[in-house]
Protein backbone atom coordinates (compact mmCIF):
# COMPACT_ATOMS: atom_id res chain seq x y z
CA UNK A 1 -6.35 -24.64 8.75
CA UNK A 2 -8.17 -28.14 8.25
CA UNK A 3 -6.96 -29.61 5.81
CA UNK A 4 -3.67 -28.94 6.07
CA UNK A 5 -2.87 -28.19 9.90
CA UNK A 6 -5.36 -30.26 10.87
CA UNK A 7 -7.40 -28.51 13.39
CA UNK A 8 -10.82 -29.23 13.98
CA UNK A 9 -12.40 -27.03 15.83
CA UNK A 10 -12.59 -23.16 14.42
CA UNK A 11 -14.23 -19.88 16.30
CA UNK A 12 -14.54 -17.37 13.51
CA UNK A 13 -15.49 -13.74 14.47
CA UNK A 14 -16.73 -11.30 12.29
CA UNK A 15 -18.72 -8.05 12.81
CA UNK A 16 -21.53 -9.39 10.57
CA UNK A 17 -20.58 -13.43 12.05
CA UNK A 18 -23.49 -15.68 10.78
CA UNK A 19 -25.01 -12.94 8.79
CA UNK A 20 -22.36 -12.61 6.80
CA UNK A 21 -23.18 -14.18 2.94
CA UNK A 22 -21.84 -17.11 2.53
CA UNK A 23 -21.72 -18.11 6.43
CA UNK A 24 -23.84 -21.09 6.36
CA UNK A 25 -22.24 -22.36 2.67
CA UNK A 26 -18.52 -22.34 4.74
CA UNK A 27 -20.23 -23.73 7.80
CA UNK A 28 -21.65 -26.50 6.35
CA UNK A 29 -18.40 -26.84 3.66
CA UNK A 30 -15.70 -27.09 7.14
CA UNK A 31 -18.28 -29.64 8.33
CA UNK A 32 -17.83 -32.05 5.40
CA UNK A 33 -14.04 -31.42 6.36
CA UNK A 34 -14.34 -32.88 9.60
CA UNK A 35 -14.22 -29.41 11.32
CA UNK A 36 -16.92 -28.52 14.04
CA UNK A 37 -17.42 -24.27 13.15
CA UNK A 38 -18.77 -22.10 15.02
CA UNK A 39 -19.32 -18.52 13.79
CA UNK A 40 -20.26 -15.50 15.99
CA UNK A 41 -20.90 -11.94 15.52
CA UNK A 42 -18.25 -9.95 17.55
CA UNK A 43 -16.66 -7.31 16.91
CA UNK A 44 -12.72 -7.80 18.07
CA UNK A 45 -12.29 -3.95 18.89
CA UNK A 46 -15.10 -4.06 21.12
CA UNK A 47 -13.08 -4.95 24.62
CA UNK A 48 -15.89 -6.33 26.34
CA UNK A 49 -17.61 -7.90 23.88
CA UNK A 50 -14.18 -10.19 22.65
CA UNK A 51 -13.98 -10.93 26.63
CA UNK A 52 -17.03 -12.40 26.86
CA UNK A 53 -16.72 -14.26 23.85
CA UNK A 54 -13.00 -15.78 25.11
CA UNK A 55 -15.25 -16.65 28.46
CA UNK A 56 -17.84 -18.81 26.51
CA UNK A 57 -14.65 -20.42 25.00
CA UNK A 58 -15.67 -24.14 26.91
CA UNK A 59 -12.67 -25.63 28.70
CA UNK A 60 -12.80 -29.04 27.14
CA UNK A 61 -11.91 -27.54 23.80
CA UNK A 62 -9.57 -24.42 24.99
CA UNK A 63 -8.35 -21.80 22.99
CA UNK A 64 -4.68 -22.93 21.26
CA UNK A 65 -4.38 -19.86 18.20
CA UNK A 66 -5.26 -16.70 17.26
CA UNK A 67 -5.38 -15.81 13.56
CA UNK A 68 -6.11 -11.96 13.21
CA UNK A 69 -6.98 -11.04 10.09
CA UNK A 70 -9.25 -7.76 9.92
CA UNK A 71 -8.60 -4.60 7.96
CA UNK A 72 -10.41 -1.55 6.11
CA UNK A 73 -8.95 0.89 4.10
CA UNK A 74 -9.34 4.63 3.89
CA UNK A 75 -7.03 5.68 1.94
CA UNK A 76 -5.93 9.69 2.00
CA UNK A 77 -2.88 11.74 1.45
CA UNK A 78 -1.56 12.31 5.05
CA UNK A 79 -2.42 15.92 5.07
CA UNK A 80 -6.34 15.26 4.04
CA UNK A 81 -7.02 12.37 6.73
CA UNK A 82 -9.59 12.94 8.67
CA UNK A 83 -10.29 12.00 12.21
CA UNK A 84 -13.02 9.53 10.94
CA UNK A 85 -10.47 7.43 8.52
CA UNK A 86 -7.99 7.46 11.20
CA UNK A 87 -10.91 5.68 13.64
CA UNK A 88 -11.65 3.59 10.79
CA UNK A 89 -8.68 2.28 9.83
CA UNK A 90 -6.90 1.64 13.00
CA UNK A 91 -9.59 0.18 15.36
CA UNK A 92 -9.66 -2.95 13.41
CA UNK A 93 -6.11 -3.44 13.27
CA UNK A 94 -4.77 -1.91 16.33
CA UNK A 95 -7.49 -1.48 19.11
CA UNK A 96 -8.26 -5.42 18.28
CA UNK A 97 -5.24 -6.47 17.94
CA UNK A 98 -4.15 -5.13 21.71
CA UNK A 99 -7.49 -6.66 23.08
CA UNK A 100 -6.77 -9.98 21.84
CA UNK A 101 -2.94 -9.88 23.35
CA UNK A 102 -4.15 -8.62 26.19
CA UNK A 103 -7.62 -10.78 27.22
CA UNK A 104 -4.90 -13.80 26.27
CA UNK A 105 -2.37 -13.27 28.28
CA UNK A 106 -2.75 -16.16 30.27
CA UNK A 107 -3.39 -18.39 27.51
CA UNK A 108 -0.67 -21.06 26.60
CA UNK A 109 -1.68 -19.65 22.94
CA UNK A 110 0.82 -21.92 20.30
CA UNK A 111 -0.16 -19.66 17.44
CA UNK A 112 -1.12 -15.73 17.36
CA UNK A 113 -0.90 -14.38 13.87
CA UNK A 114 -1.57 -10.93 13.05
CA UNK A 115 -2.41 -10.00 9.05
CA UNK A 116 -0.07 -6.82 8.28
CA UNK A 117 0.59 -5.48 5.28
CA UNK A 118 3.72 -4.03 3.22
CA UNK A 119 2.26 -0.72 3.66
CA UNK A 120 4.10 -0.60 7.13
CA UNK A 121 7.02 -1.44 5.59
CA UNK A 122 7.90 0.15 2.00
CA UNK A 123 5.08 2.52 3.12
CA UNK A 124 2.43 2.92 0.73
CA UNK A 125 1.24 5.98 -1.46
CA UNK A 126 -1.95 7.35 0.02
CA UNK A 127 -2.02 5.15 3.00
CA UNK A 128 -0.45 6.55 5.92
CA UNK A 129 -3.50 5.45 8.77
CA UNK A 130 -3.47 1.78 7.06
CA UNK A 131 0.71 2.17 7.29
CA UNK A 132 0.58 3.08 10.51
CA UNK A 133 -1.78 0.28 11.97
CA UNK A 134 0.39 -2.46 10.23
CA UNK A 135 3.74 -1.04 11.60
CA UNK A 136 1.57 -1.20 14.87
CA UNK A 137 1.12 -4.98 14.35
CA UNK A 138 4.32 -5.97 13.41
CA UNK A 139 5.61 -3.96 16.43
CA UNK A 140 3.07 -6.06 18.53
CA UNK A 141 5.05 -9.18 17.39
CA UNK A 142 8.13 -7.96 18.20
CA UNK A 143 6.82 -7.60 21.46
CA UNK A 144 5.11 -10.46 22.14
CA UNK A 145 8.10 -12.67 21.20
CA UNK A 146 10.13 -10.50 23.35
CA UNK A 147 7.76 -11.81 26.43
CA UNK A 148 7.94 -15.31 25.36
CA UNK A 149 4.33 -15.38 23.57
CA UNK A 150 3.83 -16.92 20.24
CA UNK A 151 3.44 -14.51 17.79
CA UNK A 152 4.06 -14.29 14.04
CA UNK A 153 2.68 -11.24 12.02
CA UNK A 154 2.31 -11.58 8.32
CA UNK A 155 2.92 -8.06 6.36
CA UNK A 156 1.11 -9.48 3.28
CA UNK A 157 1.93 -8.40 -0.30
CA UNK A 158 -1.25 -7.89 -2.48
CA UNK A 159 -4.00 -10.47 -2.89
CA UNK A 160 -5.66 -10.71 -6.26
CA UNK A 161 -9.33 -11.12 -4.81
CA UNK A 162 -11.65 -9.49 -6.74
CA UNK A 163 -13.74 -8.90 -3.26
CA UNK A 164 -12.63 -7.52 0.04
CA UNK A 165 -10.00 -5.05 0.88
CA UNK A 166 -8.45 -5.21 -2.77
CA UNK A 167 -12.02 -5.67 -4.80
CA UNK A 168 -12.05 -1.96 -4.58
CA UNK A 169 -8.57 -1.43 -5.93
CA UNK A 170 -8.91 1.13 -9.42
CA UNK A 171 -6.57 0.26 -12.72
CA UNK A 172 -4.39 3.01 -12.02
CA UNK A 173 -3.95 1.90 -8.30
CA UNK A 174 -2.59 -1.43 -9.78
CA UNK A 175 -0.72 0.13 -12.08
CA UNK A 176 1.09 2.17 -9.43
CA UNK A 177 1.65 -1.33 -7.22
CA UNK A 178 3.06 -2.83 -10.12
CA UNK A 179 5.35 -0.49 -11.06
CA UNK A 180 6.70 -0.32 -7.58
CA UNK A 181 7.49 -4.43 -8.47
CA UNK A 182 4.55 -5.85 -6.42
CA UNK A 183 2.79 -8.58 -8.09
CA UNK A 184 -0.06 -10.10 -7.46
CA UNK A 185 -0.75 -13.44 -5.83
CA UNK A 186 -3.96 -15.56 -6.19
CA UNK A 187 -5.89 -17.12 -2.85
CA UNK A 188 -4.03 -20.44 -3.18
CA UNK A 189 -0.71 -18.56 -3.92
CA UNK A 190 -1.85 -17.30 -0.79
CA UNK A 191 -2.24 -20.00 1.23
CA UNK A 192 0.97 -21.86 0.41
CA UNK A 193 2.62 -18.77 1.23
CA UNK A 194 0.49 -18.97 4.57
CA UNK A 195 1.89 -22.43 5.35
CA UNK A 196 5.37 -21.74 4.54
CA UNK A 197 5.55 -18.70 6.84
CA UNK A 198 4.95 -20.97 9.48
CA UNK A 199 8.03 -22.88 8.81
CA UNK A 200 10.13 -19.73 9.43
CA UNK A 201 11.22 -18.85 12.98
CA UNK A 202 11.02 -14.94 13.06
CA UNK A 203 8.23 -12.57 14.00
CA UNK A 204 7.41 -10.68 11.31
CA UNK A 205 7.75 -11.78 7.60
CA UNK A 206 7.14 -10.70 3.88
CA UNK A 207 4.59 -12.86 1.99
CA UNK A 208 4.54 -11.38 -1.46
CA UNK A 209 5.71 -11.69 -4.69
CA UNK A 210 8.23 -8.93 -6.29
CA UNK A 211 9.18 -8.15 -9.53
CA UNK A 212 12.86 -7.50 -9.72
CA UNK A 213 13.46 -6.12 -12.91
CA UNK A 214 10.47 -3.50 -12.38
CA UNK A 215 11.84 -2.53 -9.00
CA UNK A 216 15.65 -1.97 -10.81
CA UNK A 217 13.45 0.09 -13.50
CA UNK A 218 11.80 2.19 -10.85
CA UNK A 219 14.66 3.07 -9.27
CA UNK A 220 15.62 4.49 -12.75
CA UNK A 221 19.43 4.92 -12.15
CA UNK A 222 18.90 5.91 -8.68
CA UNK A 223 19.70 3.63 -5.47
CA UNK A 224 17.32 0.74 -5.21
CA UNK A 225 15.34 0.57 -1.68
CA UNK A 226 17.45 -0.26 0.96
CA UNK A 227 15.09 -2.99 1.84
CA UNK A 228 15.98 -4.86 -1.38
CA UNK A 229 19.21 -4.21 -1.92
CA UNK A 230 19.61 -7.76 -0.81
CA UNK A 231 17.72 -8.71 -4.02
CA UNK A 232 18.04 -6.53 -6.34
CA UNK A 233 21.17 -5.70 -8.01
CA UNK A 234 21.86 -1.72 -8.62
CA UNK A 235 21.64 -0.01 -11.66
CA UNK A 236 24.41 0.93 -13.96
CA UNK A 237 24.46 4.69 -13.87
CA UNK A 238 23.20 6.09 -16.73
CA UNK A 239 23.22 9.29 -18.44
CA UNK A 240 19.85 9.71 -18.76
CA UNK A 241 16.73 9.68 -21.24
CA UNK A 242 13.86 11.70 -22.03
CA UNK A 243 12.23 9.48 -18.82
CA UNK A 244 15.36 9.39 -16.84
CA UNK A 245 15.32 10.12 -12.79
CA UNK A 246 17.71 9.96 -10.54
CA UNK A 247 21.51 12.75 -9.92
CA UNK A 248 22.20 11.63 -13.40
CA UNK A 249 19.25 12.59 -15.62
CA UNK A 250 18.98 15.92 -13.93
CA UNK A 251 22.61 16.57 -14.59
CA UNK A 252 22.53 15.41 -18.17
CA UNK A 253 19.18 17.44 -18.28
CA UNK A 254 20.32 20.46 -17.52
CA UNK A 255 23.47 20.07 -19.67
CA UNK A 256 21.23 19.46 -22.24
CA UNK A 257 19.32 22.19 -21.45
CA UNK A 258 22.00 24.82 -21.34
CA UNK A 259 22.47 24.02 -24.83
CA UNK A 260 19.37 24.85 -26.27
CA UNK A 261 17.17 28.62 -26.92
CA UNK A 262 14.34 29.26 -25.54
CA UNK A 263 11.80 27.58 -27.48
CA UNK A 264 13.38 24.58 -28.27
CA UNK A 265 13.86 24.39 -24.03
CA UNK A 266 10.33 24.39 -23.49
CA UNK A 267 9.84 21.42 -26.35
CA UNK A 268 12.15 19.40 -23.95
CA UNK A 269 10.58 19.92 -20.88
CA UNK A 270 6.83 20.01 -22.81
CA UNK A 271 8.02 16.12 -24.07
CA UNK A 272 9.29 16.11 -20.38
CA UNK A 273 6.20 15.99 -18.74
CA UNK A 274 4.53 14.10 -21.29
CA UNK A 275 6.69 11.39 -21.10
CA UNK A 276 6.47 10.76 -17.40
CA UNK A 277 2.56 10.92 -17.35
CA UNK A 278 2.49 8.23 -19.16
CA UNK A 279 3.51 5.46 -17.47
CA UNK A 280 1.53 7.39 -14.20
CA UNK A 281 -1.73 7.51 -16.20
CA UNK A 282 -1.02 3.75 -18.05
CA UNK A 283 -1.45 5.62 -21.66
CA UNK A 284 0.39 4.16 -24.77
CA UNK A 285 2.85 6.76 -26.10
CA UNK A 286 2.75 10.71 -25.02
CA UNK A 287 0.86 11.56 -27.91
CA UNK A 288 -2.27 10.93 -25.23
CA UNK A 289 -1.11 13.69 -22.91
CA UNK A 290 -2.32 16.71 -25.06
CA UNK A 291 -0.18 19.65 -23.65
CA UNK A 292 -3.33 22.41 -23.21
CA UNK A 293 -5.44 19.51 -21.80
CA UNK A 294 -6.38 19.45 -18.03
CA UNK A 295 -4.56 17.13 -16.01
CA UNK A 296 -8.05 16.08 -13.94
CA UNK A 297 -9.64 15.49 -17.53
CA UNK A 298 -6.59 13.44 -18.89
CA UNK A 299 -7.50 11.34 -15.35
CA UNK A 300 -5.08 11.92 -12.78
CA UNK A 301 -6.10 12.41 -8.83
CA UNK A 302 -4.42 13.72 -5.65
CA UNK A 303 -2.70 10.31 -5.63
CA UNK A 304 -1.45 10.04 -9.10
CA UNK A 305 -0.41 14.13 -9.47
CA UNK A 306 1.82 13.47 -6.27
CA UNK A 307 3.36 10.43 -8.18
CA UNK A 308 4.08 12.60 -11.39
CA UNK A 309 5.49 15.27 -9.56
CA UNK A 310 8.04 12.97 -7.41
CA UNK A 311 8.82 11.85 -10.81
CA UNK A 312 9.92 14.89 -12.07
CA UNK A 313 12.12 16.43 -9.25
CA UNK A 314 13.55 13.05 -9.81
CA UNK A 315 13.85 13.81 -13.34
CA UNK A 316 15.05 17.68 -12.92
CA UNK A 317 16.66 17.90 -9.69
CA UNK A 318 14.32 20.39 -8.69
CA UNK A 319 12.49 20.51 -5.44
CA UNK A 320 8.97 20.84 -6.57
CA UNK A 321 6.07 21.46 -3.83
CA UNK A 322 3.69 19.08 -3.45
CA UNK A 323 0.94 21.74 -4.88
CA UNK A 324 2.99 21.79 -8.27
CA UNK A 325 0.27 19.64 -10.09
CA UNK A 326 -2.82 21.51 -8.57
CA UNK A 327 -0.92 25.09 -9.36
CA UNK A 328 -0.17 24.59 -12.88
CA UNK A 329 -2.94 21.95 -13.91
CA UNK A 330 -1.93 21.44 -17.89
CA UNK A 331 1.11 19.98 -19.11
CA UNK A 332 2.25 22.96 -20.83
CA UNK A 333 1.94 24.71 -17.67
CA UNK A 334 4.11 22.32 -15.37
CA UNK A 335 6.96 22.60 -18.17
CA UNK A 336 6.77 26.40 -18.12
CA UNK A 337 7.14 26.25 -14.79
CA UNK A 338 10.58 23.38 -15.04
CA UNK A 339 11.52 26.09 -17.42
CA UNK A 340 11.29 28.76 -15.20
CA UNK A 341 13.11 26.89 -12.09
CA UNK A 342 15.67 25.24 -14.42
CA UNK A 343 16.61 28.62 -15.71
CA UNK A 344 16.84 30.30 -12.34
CA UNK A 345 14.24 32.38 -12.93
CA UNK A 346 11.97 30.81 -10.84
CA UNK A 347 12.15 29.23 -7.38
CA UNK A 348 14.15 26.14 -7.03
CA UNK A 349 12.58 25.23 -4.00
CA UNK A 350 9.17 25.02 -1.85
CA UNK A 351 8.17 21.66 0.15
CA UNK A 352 4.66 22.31 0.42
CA UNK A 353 1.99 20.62 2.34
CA UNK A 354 1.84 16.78 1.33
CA UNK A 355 -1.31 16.38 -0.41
CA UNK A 356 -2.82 18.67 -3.30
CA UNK A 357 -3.34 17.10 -6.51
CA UNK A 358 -4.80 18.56 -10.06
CA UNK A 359 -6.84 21.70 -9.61
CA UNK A 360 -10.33 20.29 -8.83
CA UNK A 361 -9.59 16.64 -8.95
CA UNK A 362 -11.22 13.90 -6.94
CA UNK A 363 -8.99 13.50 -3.81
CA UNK A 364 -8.31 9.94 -3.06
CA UNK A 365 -9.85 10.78 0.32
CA UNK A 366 -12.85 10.49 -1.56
CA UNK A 367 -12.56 6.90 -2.43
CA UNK A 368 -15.30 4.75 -0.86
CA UNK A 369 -14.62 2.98 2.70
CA UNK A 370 -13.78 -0.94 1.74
CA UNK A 371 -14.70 -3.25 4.24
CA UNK A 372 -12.83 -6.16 4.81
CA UNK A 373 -14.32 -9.77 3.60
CA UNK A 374 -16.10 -11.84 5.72
């Protein structure tokens, strides 16, 4: 914002504000830039407390942009959230967000940008509240433009701090962005990205950086997300592999299936499941997913077991319930039970409740709260 918009006068808010480590280093560091900084304590959700900190806003240097940038996660499968992640997640994105476009109103504002997130867009695994509160902001933008207001929000791909909202993020959750095609940008990535947004005339934008050829692998024969089909040219269709998804695979899986006697049926599906927890779990070959071995011990979570079942009603062409992982919680005993439903002799069918993972796993619920920085 100083050195390359040239503004030289900053109000920056935090819930911690001077307290917060490293206040005094940036302080002093915007002050060698020419920029006069003032840094207060105030948390934006709080309505009264952001009005009287607009008030002591003096009139000889007024208010000209808002840049909102808060966020915590708590991340849950939709059916475990609580109350309490809910509160947590959307007060500092939504309830501030409204406060600030409200106690502004009459403020000839020329910039008010919100930080969003994909998540409210291609949705994100595990984070329904955070989804929610960035399809709120984004929303908010819409609207604001639609009043005449400046607005701009910002649905930001992934950051690759190691502090802050994504300092908390585990191997396998950055295995799982990746493989959806989401790369990671650094800070000054970032910030160029930052810049050029502002060149763009439209209320909501993507700043991120996608990998096309792992988004046409994910999609694995299968349509491509509407969202990119702009980008991202569709798959041949393919009769498929061992780690086929999509119509195809299950049709040439069954085929392949009808073929075969009993035992040599349950070596396919066995190799089946193996092969699609692999990828899931990041291992090297299947030879890592031991077929008698608990899926909680071979590391998978509520997160994770959701992911390997989607892949394999994508695989079979079965509609698995979402308890599939936590009822049969070995390998061998998910492909007994493809057996079973690809044979008829089970059910084909059975949405369950969004949410259960391996039998006794850590829920993602579980995961600690991560504040945002600063």
């Amino acid at each position: 914002m100083v050195t390359e918009h040239g503004v030289r006068r900053l109000l920056l808010t935090s819930r911690s504000g001077p307290d917060a480590p490293g206040a005094a280093e940036l302080r002093a560091e915007l002050a060698g830039l020419g920029a006069g900084t003032e840094i207060v304590g105030c948390d934006a959700a709080d309505r009264a407390a952001l009005a009287a900190l607009l008030d002591s806003v003096p009139p000889e240097h007024p208010l000209t942009g808002v840049v909102h940038a808060a966020g915590v996660l708590a991340d849950s499968l939709v059916a475990e959230l609580t109350p309490e992640q809910l509160e947590l997640v959307l007060r500092p994105k939504v309830d501030a967000a409204v406060n600030l476009h409200e106690l502004t109103a009459g403020t000839p504002l020329r910039e008010f940008v919100l930080f969003s997130s994909i998540a409210g867009i291609f949705g994100g695994m595990g984070q329904g509240n955070y989804a929610a509160a960035n399809a709120f902001l984004d929303a908010l933008a819409h609207h604001r433009r639609a009043q005449g207001l400046a607005a701009r929000s910002l649905a930001w791909g992934l950051w690759a701090n190691g502090t802050g909202m994504t300092g908390g993020l585990t191997a396998a959750d950055l295995r799982r962005i990746a493989r959806g095609g989401i790369v990671a940008f650094t800070p000054a990535q970032g910030l160029t990205l930052f810049d050029a947004a502002g060149t763009v005339d439209q209320p909501v934008l993507l700043p991120l950086r996608l990998d096309l050829a792992a988004v046409q692998t994910q999609a694995g024969g299968g349509p491509v997300p509407a969202l990119l089909r702009g980008l991202v040219r569709a798959p041949a269709r393919r009769a498929a592999s061992g780690a086929g998804t999509g119509p195809d695979a299950a049709t040439a899986l069954r085929q392949r299936l009808g073929a075969l006697n009993g035992p040599q049926r349950e070596r396919v599906l066995l190799d089946l499941v193996r092969t699609h927890a692999v990828p899931v779990l990041g291992f090297s070959s299947s030879g890592a997913v031991e077929p008698e071995r608990g899926l909680l011990e071979l590391g998978f979570d509520s997160l994770t077991a959701v992911e390997l079942r989607n892949r394999l009603r994508s695989a079979t062409g079965l509609r698995l319930p979402a308890t599939c992982c936590s009822n049969y919680p070995t390998s061998a005993a998910i492909a007994a039970h493809l057996g079973a439903g690809s044979s008829g002799a089970g059910p084909r069918t059975g949405a369950g409740a969004v949410g259960a993972g391996p039998a006794g796993a850590r829920s993602h619920s579980g995961s600690p709260i991560r504040p945002p920085a600063g």
